[in-house]
Protein backbone atom coordinates (compact mmCIF):
# COMPACT_ATOMS: atom_id res chain seq x y z
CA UNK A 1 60.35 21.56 19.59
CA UNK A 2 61.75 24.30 17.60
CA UNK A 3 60.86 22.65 14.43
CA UNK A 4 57.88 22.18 15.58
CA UNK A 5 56.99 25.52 16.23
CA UNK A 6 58.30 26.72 13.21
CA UNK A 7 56.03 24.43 11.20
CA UNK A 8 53.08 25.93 13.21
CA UNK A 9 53.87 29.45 12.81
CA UNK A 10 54.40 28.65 9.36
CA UNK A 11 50.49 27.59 9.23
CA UNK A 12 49.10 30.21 10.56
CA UNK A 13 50.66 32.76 8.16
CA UNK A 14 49.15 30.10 5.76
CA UNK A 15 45.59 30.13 7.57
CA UNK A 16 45.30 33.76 8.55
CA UNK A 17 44.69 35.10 5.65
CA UNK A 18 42.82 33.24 3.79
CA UNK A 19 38.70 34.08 4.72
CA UNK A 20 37.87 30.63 2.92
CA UNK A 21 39.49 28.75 5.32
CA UNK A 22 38.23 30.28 8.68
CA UNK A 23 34.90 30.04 7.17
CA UNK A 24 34.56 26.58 6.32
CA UNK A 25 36.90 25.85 10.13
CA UNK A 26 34.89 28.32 12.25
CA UNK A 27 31.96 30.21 10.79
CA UNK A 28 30.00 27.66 8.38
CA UNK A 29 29.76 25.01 11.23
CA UNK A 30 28.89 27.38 13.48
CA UNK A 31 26.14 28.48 11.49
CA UNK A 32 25.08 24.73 10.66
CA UNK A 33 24.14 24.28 13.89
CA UNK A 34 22.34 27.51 14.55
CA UNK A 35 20.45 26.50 11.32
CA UNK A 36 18.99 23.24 11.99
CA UNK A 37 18.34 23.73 15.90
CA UNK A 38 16.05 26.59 14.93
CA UNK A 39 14.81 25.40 11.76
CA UNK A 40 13.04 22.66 13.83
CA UNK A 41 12.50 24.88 16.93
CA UNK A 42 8.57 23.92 17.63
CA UNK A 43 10.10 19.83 17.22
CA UNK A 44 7.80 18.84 14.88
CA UNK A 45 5.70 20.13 11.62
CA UNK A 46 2.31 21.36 13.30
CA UNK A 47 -0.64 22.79 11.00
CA UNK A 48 0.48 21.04 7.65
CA UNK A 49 -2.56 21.79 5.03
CA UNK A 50 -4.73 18.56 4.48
CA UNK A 51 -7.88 18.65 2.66
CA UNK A 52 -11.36 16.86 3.08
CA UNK A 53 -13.93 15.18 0.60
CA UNK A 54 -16.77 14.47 2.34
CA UNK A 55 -19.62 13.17 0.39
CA UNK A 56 -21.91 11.89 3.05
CA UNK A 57 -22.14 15.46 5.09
CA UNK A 58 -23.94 14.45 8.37
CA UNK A 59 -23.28 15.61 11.64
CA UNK A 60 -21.22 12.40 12.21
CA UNK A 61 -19.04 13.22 9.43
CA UNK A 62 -18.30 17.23 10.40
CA UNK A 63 -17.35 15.44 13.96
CA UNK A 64 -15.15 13.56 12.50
CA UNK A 65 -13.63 16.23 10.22
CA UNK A 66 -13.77 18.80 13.18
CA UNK A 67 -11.69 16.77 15.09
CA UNK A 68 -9.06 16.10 12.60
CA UNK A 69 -9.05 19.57 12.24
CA UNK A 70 -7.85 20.34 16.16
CA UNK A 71 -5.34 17.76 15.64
CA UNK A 72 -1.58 19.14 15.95
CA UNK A 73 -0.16 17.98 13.17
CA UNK A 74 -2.57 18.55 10.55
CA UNK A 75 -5.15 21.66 9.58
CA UNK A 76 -8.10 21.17 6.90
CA UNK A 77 -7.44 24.08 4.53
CA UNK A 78 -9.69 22.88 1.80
CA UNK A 79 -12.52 21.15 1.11
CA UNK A 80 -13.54 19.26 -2.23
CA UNK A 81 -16.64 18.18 -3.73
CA UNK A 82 -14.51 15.11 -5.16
CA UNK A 83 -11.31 13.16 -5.12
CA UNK A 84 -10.31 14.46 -8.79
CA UNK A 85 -10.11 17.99 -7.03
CA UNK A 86 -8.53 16.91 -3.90
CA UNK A 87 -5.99 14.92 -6.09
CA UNK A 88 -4.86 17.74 -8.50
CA UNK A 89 -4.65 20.07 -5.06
CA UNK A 90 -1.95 17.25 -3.90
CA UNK A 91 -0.18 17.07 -7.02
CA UNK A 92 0.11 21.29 -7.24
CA UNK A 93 1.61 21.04 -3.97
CA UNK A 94 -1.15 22.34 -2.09
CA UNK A 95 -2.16 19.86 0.50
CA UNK A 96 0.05 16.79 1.77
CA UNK A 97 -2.86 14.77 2.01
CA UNK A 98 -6.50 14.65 1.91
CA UNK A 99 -9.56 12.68 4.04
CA UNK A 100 -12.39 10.89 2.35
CA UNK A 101 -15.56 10.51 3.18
CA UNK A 102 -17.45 8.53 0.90
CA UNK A 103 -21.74 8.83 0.48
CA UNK A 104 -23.58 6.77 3.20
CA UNK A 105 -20.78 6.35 5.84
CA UNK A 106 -23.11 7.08 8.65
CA UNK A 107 -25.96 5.45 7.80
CA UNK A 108 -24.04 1.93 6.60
CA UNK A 109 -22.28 2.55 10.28
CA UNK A 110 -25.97 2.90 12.07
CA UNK A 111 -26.92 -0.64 10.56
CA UNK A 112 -23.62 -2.22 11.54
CA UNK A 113 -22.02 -2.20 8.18
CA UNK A 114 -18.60 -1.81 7.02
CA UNK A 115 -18.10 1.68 5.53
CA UNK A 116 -14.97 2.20 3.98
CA UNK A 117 -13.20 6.01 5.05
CA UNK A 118 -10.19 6.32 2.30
CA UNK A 119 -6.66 8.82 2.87
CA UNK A 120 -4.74 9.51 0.47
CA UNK A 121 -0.92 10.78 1.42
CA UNK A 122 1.59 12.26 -1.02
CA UNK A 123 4.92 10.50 0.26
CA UNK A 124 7.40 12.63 -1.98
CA UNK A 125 7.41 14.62 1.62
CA UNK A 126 8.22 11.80 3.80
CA UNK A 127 8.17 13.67 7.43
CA UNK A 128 4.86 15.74 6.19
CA UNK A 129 3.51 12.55 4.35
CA UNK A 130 4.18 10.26 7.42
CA UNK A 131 2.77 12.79 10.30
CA UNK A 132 -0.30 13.84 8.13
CA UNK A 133 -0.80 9.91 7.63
CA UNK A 134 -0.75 8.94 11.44
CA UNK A 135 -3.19 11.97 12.01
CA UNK A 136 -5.69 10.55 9.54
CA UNK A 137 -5.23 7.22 10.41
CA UNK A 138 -5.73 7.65 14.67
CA UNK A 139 -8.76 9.42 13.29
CA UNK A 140 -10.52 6.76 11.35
CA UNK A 141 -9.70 4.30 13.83
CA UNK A 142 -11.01 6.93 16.59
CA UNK A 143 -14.56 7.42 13.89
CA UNK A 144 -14.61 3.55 14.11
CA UNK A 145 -14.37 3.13 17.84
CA UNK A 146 -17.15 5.56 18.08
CA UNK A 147 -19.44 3.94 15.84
CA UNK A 148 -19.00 0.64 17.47
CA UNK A 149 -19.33 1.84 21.18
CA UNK A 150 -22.81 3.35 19.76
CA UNK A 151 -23.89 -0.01 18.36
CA UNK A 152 -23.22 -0.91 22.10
CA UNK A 153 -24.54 1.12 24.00
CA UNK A 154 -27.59 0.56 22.00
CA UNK A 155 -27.69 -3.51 22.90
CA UNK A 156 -27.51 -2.34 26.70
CA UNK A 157 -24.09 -2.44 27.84
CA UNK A 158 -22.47 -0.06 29.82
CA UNK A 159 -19.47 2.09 29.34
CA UNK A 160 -17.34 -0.04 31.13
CA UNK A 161 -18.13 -2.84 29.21
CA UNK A 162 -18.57 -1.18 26.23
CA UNK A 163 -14.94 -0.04 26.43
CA UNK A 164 -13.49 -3.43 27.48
CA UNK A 165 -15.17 -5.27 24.36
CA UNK A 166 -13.81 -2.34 22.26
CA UNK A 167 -10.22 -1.81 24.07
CA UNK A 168 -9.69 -5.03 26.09
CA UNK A 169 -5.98 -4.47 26.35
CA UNK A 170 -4.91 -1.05 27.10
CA UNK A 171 -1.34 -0.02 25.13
CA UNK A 172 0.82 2.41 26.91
CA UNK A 173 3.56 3.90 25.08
CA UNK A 174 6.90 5.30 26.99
CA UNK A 175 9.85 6.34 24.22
CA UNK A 176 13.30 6.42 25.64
CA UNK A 177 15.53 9.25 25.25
CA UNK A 178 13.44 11.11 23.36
CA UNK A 179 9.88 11.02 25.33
CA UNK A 180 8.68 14.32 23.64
CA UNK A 181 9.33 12.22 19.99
CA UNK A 182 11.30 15.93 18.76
CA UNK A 183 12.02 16.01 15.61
CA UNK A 184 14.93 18.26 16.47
CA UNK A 185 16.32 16.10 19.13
CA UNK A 186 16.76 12.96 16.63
CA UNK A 187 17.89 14.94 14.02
CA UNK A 188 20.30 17.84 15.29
CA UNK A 189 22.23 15.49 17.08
CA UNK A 190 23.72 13.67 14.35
CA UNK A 191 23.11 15.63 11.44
CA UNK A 192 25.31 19.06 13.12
CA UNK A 193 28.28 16.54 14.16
CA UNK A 194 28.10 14.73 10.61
CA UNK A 195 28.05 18.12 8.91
CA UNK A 196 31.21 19.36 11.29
CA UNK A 197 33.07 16.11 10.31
CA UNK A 198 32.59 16.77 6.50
CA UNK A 199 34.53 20.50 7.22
CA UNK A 200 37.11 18.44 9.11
CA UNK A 201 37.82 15.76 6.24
CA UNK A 202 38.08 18.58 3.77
CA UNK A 203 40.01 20.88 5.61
CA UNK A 204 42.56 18.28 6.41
CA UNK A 205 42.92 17.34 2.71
CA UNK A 206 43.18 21.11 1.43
CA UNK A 207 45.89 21.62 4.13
CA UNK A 208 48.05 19.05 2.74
CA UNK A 209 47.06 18.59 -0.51
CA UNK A 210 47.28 21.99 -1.07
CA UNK A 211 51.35 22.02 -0.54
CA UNK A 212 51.63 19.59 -3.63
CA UNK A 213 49.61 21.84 -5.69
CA UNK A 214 51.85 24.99 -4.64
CA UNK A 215 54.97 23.21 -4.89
CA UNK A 216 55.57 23.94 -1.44
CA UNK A 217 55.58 20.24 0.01
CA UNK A 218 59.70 19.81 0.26
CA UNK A 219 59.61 23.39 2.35
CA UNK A 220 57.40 22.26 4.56
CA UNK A 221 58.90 19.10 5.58
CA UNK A 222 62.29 20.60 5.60
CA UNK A 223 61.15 23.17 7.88
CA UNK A 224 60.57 19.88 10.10
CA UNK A 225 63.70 18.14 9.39
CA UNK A 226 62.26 15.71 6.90
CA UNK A 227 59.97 14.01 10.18
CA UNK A 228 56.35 13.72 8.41
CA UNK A 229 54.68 13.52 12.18
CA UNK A 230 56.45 16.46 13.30
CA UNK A 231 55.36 17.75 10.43
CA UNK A 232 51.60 17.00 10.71
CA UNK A 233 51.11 17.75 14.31
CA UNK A 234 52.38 21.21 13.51
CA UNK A 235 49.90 21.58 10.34
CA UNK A 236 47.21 20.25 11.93
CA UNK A 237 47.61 21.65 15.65
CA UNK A 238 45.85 25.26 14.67
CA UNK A 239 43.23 23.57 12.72
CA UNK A 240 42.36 21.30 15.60
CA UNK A 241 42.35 24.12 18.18
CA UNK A 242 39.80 25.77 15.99
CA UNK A 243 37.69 22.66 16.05
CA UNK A 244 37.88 21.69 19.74
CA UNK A 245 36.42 25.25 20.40
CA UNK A 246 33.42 24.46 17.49
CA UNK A 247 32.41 21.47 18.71
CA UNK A 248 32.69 22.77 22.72
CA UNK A 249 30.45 25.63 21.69
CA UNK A 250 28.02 22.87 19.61
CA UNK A 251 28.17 20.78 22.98
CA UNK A 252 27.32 23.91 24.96
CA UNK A 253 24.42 24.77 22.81
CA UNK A 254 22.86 21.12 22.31
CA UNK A 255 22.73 20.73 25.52
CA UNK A 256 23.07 23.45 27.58
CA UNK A 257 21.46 26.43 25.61
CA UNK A 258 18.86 24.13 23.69
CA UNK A 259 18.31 20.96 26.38
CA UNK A 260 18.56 18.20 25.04
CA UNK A 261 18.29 15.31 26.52
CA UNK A 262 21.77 14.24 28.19
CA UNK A 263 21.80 11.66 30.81
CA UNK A 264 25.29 12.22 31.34
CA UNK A 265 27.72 14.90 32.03
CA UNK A 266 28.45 17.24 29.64
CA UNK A 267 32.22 16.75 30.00
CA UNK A 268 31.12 13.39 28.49
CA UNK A 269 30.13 14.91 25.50
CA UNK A 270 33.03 17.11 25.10
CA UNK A 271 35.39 14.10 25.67
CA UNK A 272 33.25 12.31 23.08
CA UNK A 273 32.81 15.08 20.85
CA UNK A 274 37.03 16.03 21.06
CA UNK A 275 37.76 12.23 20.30
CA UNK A 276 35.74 12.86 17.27
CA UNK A 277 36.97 16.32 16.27
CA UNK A 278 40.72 13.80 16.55
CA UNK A 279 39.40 11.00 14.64
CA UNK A 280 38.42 12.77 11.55
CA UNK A 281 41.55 14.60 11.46
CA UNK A 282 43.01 11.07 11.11
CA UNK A 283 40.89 10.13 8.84
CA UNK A 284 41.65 13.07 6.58
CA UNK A 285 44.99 12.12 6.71
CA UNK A 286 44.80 8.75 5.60
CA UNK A 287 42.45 9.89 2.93
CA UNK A 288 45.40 12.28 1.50
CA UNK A 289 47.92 10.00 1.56
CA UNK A 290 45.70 7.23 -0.22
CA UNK A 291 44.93 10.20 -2.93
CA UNK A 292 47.39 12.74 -3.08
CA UNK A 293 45.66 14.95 -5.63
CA UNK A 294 44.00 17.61 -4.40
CA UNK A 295 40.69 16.91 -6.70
CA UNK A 296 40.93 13.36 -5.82
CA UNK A 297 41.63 13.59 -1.91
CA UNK A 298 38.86 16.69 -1.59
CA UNK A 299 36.18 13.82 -3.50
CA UNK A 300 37.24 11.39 -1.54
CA UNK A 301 36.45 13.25 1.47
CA UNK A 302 32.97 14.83 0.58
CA UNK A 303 32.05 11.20 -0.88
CA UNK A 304 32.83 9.75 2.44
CA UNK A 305 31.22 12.18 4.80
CA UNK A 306 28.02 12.38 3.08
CA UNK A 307 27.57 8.39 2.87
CA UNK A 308 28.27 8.82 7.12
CA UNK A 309 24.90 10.14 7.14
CA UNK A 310 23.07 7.02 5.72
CA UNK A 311 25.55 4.26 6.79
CA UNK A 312 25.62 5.56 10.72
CA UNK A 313 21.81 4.27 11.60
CA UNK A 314 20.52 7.42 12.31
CA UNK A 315 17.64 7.51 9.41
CA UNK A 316 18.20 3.72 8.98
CA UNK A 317 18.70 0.88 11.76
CA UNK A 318 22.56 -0.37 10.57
CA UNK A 319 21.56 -3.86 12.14
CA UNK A 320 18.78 -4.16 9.12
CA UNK A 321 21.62 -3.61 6.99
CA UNK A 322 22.91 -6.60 5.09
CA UNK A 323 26.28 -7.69 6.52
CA UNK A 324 29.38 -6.15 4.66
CA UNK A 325 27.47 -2.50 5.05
CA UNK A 326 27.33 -3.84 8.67
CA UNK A 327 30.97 -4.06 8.28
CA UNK A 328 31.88 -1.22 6.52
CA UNK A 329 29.56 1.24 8.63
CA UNK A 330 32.49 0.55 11.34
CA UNK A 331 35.06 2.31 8.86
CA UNK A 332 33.37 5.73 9.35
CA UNK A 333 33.73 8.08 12.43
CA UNK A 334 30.37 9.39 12.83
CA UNK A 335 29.09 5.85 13.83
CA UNK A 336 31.37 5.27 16.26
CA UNK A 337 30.31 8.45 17.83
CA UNK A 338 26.73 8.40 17.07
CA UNK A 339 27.22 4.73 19.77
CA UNK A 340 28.32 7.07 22.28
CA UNK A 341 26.46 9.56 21.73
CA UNK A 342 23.24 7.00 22.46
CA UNK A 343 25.28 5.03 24.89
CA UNK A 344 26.04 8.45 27.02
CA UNK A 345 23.68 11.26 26.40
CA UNK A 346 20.37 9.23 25.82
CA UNK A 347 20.79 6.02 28.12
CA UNK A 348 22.94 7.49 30.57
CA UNK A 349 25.37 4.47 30.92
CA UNK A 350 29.35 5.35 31.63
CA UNK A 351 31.36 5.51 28.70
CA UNK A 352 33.68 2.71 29.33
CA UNK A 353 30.55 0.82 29.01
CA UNK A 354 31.18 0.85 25.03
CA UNK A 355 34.71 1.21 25.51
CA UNK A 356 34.91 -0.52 21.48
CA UNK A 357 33.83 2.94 20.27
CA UNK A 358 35.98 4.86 22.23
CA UNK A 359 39.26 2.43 20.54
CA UNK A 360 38.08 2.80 17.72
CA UNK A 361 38.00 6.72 17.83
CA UNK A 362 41.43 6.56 19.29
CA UNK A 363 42.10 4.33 15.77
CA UNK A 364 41.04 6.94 13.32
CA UNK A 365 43.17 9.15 15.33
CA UNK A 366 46.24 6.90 15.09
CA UNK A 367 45.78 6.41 11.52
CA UNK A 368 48.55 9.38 10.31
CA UNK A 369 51.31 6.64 12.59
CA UNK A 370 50.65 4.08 9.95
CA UNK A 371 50.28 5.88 6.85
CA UNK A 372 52.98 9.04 7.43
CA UNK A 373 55.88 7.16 5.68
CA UNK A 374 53.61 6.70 2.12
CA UNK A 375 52.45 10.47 2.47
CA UNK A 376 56.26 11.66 2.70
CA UNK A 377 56.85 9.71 -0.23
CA UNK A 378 53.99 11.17 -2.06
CA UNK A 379 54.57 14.57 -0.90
CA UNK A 380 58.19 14.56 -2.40
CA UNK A 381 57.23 12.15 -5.60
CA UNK A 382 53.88 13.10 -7.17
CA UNK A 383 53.11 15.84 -9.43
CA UNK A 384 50.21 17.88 -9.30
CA UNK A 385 48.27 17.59 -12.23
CA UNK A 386 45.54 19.88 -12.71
C-alpha cells in the first residue's frame, strides 16, 4: 500500500501541472457535451430554405406551395421562374432543395390525368437533404390525395367513402424510445460517450507512453517494486477519478438536466457509464503495450475511437453489416455500451437482461491482467525513437 501511494502521489505531481492534461481529462469533455446538447436544442432542423418553380400558377398550385410553406421543417425562401435558376441557387448553397411545378398540373389533374410534380434535393447535406425531402414528398402525395378526393366527390360519393377508396387502410406510427423522433436524443447519446472514450484512450496512452519518451519508465516501476499492476492502478487511479466525475456529471445532464428518455434508473446509467469510463482505460492499456511508441500508441488510439462511431450501429444498423465487421464491432467499447444504453435507458429492461455486455465491459477492463507482463518488458526494453 505504501508503494502504491507513492506511485499515485507521484502522478499527480505529474498531472497537476500540466493544463493540457486537465483539459483534455476534465474541461474538453465537459464542453463536448454542452456543445452538442445545445447545438441541437430545438431536436431537429426547422425552417431550412427550399425554393419553388411553379410554372402552372393557379390557385391549386399556391395551395399547394402555401402549405409546404407552414410545414416545420422546410420554409420557401425563393421562388424561380425555372429549374436552371432553382438549380444554380442549390449548387451556391442557397436552398437544400427546391419544388416543381410544371405548366398544366391543375388542369391535366381536373381531367383525371397524370401530372408529374418533380423535387429536387441536394444530398451533400444528408440530415437537411433527407428532412427537406420527406417535407416535399408528404406534400405531393397530400396535392395528389386532394386531387383524387375531388374527382370523387364529383362522381357522387361521399366523404366517407371518398376517404376509404383513397385511404382504405389507415397507418399509425408509434416510435419507441424516441417518440418525439429528436435529433438530439439519437445523437447526443452516443456521440458525447464516444467522444469521452476517445479522451480516455489517449490519455491512457500519453500517461504511459509518455514515461518511455522521458526516460522515466524504470523510476516509475521501481517506485512500485518492479509490480507493473501496482504500478498501473496507481497511474491510472487519478485519471479515473477524474473520469467517473465527467461521465456522472454527463449522466446528470442527459438525463436529469436535459430529459432524455431513461426508462431506467439513473444509477443504471452511472453503473453503465463507470463500467465504460473502466473499460476504455483497459483498452488504452492494451493499446500501449501492443505499441509502445508514443506516436504509434496515441494513432492507434484516435484510429480506434473514431472507427467506434461507425462500427457501433448508431448511424448504421451493425446487423446489415457483413459478418467479420459483425465480429469485430464486438472488439470496441462503445458498442458494448451503446447495447446497454438501448437495453436500459430506452427499453427499460434490467441490466442483467444483456448481462453479455456487461462481461464484456468487465473484459476490456481486465485487459491490463493479461497484457502487464509484455508492457514491463517494453517499458524497460524499447527506446523511444522520435
Amino acid at each position: 500500500m505504501k508503494s502504491l501511494f507513492q506511485v499515485i502521489i507521484r502522478e499527480l505531481r505529474r498531472l497537476a501541472p500540466d493544463p493540457l492534461v486537465w483539459f483534455c481529462i476534465v474541461v474538453a469533455p465537459l464542453l463536448t457535451a454542452l456543445f452538442f446538447t445545445t447545438f441541437m436544442w430545438q431536436g431537429l432542423p426547422t425552417n431550412m430554405p427550399i425554393g419553388l418553380v411553379d410554372e402552372d400558377n393557379t390557385p391549386t398550385t399556391r395551395q399547394i406551395a402555401r402549405n409546404l410553406d407552414a410545414m416545420q421543417q422546410t420554409r420557401i425562401t425563393a421562388n424561380f421562374a425555372d429549374i436552371t435558376e432553382a438549380r444554380r441557387a442549390m449548387q451556391r448553397g442557397e436552398i437544400y432543395a427546391f419544388f416543381y411545378i410544371p405548366r398544366g398540373t391543375t388542369s391535366l389533374a381536373n381531367q383525371q390525368k397524370r401530372p408529374t410534380i418533380s423535387f429536387y434535393t441536394n444530398y451533400s447535406y444528408l440530415v437537411a437533404g433527407s428532412l427537406s425531402m420527406r417535407d416535399m414528398r408528404m406534400m405531393s402525395e397530400l396535392a395528389s390525395g386532394a386531387a383524387a378526393r375531388k374527382v370523387l366527390y364529383a362522381r357522387g360519393l361521399t366523404e366517407q367513402q371518398a376517404m376509404a377508396f383513397l385511404q382504405p387502410i389507415v397507418i399509425e406510427t408509434h416510435p419507441i424510445g424516441n417518440p418525439t423522433l429528436n435529433y438530439n436524443v439519437y445523437l447526443s447519446n452516443m456521440l458525447i460517450p464516444g467522444i469521452l472514450g476517445i479522451f480516455i484512450f489517449m490519455m491512457t496512452v500519453y500517461s504511459i507512453g509518455s514515461e518511455t519518451k522521458r526516460g522515466t519508465a524504470s523510476e516509475w516501476l521501481g517506485q512500485a517494486h518492479g509490480n507493473i499492476h501496482r504500478a498501473l492502478v496507481g497511474k491510472l487511479l487519478p485519471q479515473t477519478v477524474l473520469f467517473l466525475l465527467v461521465g456522472a456529471l454527463i449522466v446528470i445532464w442527459l438525463y436529469g438536466y436535459m430529459h432524455f428518455p431513461c426508462q431506467c434508473s439513473p444509477w443504471t446509467m452511472m453503473g453503465v457509464m463507470s463500467l465504460y469510463v473502466l473499460a476504455c482505460q483497459g483498452m488504452g492499456v492494451f493499446m500501449i503495450s501492443m505499441l509502445p511508441t508514443l506516436r504509434l500508441g496515441l494513432s492507434f488510439a484516435s484510429l480506434w475511437g473514431v472507427v467506434s462511431f461507425s462500427i457501433c450501429g448508431m448511424s448504421y444498423p451493425t446487423m446489415a453489416m457483413d459478418a467479420p465487421l459483425q465480429g469485430a464491432a464486438m472488439l470496441f467499447p462503445l458498442r458494448h455500451y451503446f447495447l446497454l444504453y438501448v437495453n436500459c435507458a430506452l427499453d427499460g429492461y434490467p441490466l442483467m437482461n444483456a448481462g453479455l455486455h456487461v462481461l464484456a465491459l468487465l473484459g476490456f477492463m481486465l485487459l491490463p491482467l493479461l497484457c502487464g507482463w509484455w508492457l514491463k518488458r517494453q517499458l524497460l526494453t524499447v527506446r523511444y525513437v522520435p
